[in-house]
N, C-alpha and C. Protein backbone atom coordinates (compact mmCIF):
# COMPACT_ATOMS: atom_id res chain seq x y z
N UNK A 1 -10.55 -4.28 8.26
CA UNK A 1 -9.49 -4.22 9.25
C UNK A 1 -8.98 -2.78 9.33
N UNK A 2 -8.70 -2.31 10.45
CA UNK A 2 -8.35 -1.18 10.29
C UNK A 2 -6.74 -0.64 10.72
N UNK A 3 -6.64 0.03 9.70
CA UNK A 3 -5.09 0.44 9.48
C UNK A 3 -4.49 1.30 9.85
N UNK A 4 -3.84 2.01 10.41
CA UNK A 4 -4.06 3.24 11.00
C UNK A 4 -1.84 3.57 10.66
N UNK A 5 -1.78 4.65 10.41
CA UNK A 5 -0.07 5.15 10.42
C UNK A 5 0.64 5.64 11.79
N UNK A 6 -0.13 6.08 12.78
CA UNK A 6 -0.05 6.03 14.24
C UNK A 6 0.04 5.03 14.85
N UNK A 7 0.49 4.95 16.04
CA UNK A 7 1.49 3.89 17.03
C UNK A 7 0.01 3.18 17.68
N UNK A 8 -0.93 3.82 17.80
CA UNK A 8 -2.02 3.54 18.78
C UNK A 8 -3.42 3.85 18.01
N UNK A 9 -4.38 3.31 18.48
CA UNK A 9 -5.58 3.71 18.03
C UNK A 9 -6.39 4.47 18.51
N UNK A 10 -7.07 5.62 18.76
CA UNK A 10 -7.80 6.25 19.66
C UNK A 10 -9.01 5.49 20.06
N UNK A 11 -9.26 5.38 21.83
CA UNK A 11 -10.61 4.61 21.93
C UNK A 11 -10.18 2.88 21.56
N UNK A 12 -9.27 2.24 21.70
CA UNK A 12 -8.63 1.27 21.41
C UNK A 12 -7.45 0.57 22.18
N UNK A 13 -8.13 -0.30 22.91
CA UNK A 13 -6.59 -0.91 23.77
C UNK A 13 -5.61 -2.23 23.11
N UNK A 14 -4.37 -1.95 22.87
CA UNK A 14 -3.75 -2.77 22.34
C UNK A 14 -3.52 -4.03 22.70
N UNK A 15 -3.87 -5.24 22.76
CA UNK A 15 -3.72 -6.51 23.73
C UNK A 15 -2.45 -7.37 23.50
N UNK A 16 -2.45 -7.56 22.23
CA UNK A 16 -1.20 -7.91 21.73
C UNK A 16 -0.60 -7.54 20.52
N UNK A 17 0.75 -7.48 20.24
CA UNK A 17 1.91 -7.02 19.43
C UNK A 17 2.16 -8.53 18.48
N UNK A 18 1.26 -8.98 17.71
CA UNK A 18 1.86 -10.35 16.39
C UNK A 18 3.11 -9.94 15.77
N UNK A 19 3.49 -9.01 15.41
CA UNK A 19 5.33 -8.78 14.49
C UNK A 19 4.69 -7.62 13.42
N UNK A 20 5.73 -7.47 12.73
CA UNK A 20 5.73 -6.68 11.14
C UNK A 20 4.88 -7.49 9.83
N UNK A 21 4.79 -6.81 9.02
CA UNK A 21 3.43 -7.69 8.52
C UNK A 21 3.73 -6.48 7.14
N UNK A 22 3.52 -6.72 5.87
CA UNK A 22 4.20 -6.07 4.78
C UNK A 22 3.15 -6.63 3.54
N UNK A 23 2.72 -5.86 2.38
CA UNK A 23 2.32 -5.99 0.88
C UNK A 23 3.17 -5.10 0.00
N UNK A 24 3.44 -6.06 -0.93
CA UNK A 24 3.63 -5.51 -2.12
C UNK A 24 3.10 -5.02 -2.95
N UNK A 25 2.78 -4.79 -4.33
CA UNK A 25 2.52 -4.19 -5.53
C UNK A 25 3.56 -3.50 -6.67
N UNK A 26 3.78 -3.90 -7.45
CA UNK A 26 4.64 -3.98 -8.51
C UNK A 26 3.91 -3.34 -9.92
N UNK A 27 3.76 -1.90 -10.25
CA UNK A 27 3.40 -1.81 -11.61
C UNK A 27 4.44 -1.90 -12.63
N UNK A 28 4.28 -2.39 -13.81
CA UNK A 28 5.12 -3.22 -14.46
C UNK A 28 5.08 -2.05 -16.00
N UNK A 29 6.41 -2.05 -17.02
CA UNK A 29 6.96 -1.31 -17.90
C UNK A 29 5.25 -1.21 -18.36
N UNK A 30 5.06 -2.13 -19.02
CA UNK A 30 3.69 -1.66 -19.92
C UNK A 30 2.91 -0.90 -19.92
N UNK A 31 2.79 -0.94 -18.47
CA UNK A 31 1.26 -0.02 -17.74
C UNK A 31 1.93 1.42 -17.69
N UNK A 32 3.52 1.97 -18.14
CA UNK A 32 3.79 3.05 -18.04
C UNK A 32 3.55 3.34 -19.73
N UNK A 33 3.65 2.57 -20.58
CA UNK A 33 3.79 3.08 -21.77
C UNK A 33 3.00 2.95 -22.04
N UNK A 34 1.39 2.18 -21.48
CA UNK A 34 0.32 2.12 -21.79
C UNK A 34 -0.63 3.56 -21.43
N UNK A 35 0.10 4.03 -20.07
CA UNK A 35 -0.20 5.52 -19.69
C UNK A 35 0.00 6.67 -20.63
N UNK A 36 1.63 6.56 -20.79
CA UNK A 36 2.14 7.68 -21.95
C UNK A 36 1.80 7.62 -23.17
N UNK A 37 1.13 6.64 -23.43
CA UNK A 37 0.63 6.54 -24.31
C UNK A 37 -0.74 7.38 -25.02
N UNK A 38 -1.41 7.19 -23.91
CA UNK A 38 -2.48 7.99 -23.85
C UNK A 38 -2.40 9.30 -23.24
N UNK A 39 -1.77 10.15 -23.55
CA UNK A 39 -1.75 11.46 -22.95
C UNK A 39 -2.52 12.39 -23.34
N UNK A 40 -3.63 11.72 -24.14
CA UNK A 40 -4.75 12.70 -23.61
C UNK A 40 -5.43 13.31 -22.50
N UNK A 41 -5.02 12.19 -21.48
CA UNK A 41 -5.55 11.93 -20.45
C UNK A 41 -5.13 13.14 -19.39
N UNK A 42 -4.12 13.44 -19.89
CA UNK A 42 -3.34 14.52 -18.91
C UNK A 42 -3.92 16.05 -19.07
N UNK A 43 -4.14 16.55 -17.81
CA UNK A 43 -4.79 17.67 -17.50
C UNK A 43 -4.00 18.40 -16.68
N UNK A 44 -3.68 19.31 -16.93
CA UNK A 44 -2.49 20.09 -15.70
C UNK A 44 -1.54 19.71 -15.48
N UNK A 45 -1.03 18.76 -16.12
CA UNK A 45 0.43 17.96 -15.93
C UNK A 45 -0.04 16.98 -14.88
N UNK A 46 -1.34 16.29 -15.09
CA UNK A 46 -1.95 15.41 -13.85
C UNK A 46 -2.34 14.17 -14.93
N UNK A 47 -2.12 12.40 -14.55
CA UNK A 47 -3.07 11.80 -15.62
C UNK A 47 -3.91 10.96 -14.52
N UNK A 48 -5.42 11.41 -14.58
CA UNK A 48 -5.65 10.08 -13.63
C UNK A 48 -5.75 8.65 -14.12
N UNK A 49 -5.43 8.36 -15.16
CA UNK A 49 -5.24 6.88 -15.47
C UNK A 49 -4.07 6.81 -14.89
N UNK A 50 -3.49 6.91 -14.62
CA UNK A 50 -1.65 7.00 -14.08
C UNK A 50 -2.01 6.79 -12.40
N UNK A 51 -2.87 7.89 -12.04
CA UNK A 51 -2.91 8.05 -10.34
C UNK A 51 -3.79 6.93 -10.27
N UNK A 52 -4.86 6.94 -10.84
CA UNK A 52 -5.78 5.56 -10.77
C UNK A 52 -4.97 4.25 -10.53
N UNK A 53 -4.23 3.91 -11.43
CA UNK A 53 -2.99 2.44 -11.41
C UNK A 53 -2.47 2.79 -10.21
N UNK A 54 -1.86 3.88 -9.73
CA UNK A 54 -1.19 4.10 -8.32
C UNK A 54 -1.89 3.78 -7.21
N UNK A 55 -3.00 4.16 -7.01
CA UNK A 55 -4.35 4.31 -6.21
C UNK A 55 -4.43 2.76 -5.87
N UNK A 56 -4.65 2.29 -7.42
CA UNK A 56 -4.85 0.53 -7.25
C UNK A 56 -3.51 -0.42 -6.58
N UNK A 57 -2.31 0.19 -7.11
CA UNK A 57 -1.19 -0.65 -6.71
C UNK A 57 -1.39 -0.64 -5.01
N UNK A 58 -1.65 0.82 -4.41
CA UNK A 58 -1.30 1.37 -3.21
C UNK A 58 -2.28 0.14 -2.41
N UNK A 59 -3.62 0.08 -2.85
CA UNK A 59 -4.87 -0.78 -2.34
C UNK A 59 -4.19 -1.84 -2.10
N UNK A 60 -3.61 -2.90 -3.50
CA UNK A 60 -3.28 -4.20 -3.64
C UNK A 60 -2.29 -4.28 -2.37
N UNK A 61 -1.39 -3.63 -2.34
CA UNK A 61 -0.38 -3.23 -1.25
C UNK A 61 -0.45 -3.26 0.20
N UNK A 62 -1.85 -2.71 0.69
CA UNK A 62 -2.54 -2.73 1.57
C UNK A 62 -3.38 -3.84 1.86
N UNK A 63 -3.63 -4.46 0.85
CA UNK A 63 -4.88 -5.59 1.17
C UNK A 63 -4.25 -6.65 1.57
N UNK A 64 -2.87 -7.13 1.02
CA UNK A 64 -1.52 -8.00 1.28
C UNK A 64 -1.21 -8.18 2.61
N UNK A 65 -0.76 -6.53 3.23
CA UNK A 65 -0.53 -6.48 4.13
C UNK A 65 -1.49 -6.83 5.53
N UNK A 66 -2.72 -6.70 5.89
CA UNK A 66 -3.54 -6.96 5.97
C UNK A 66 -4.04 -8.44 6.22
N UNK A 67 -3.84 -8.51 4.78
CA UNK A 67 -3.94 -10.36 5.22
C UNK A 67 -3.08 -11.29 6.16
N UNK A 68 -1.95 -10.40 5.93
CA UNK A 68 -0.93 -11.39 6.65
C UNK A 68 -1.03 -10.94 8.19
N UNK A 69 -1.59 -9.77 8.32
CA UNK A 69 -1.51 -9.27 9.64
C UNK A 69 -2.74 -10.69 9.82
N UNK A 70 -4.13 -11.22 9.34
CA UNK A 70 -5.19 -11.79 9.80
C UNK A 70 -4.49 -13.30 10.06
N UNK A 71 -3.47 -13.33 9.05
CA UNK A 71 -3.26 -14.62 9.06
C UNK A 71 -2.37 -14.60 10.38
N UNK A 72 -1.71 -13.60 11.09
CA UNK A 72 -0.96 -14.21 12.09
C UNK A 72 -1.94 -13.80 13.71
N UNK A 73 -3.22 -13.79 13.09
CA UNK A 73 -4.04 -13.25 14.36
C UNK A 73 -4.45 -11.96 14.73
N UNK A 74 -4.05 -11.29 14.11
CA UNK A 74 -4.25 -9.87 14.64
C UNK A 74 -5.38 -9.32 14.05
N UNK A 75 -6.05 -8.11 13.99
CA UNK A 75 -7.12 -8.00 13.53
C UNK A 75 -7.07 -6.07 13.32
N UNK A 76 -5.68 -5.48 13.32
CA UNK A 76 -5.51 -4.28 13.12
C UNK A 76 -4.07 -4.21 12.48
N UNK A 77 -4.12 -3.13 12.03
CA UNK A 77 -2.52 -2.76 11.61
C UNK A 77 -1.80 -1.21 12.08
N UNK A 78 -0.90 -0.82 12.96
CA UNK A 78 -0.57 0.17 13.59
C UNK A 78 0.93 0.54 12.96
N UNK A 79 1.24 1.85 12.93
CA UNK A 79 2.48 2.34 12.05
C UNK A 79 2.49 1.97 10.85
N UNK A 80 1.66 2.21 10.23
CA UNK A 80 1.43 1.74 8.73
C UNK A 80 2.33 2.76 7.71
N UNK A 81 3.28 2.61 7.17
CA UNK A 81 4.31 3.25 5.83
C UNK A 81 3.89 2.83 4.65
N UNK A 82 3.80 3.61 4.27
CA UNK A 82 3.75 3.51 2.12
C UNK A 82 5.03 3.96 1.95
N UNK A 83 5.58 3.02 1.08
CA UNK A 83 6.46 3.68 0.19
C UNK A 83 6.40 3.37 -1.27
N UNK A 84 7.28 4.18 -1.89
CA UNK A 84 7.09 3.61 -3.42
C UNK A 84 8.56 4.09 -4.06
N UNK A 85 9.02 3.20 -5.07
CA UNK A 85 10.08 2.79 -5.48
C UNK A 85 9.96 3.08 -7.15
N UNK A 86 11.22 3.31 -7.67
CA UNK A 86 11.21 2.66 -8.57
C UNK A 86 12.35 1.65 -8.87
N UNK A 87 12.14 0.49 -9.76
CA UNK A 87 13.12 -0.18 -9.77
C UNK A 87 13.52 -0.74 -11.08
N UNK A 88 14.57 -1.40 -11.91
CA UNK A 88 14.93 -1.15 -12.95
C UNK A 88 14.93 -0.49 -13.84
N UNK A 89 15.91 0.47 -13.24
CA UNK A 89 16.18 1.95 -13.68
C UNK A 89 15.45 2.00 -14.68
N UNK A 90 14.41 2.33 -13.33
CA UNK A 90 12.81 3.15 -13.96
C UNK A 90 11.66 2.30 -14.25
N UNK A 91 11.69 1.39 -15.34
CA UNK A 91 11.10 0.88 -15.72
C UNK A 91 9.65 0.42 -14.90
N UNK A 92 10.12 0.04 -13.84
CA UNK A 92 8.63 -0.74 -13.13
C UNK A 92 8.68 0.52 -11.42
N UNK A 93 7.63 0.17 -11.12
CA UNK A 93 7.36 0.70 -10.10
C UNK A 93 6.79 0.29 -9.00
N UNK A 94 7.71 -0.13 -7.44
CA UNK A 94 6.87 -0.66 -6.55
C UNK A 94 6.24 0.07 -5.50
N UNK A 95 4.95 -0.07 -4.74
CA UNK A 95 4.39 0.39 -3.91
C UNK A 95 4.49 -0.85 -2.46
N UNK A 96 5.08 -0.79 -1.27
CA UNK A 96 5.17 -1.20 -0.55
C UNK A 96 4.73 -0.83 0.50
N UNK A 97 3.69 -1.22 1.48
CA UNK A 97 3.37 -0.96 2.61
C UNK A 97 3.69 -2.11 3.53
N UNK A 98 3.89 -1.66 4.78
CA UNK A 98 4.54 -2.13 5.88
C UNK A 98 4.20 -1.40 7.10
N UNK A 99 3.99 -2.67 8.69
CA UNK A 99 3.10 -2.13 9.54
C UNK A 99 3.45 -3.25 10.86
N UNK A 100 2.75 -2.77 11.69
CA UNK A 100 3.18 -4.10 12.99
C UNK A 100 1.23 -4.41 13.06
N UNK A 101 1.57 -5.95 12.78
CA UNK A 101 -0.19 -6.72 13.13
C UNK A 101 -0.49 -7.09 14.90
N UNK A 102 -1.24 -6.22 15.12
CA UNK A 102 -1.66 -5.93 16.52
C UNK A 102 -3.01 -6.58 16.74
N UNK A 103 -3.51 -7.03 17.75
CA UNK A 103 -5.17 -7.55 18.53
C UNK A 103 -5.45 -6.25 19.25
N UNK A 104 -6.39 -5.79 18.70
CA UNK A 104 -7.32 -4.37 19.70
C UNK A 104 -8.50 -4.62 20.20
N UNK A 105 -8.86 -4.49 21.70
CA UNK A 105 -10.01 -4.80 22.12
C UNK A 105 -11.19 -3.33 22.27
C-alpha cells in the first residue's frame, strides 16, 4: 500500500477520501535498559540496536495504520505524520503514525 506524507500522489487520481486512519507502537522500559545495557554497541554516540528497535516500532506503526486504512476500503494513505513520544516520564516510548485512507485510481 502506498503511503505517501504529501496531500496527493503524483500520476494518481484521488477517488475517494475514507477518514483518518492511525498505528501505534509502544517500546517498553526494558528494551531501553536492554539497549543501555549494551553499550558496546554505540559508535559515535549512535547505537544501532537502539535505531534498529526505532526503525521496527516506526514499521509496526505503519503497518497498523495501513491496515485500518484497507479495512475501511481504501487502498493508499496520504499526509502521513510520524511522531514519537515519550511517555511515563521517560520510561517507554511511543511511535505514532497517522494519515487520511484514500481510493487512488
Amino acid at each position: 500500500m502506498i503511503s505517501v506524507t504529501t496531500p496527493s500522489i503524483e500520476g494518481k487520481r484521488i477517488v475517494r477520501y475514507h477518514g483518518l486512519v492511525s498505528g501505534e507502537a509502544i517500546l517498553g522500559a526494558n528494551i531501553f535498559r536492554d539497549f543501555f545495557a549494551g553499550v558496546r554497541d554505540i559508535i559515535g554516540g549512535r547505537s544501532a540496536a537502539y535505531e534498529k528497535e526505532l526503525r521496527r516500532a516506526k514499521e509496526i506503526a505503519i503497518q497498523e495504520m495501513q491496515e485500518q486504512a484497507q479495512a475501511m476500503g481504501g487502498n493508499a494513505v496520504v499526509g502521513v505524520d510520524l511522531d514519537y513520544e515519550t511517555i511515563r516520564q521517560g520510561s517507554m516510548l511511543m511511535v505514532s503514525a497517522s494519515g487520511t485512507a484514500v481510493t487512488i485510481e
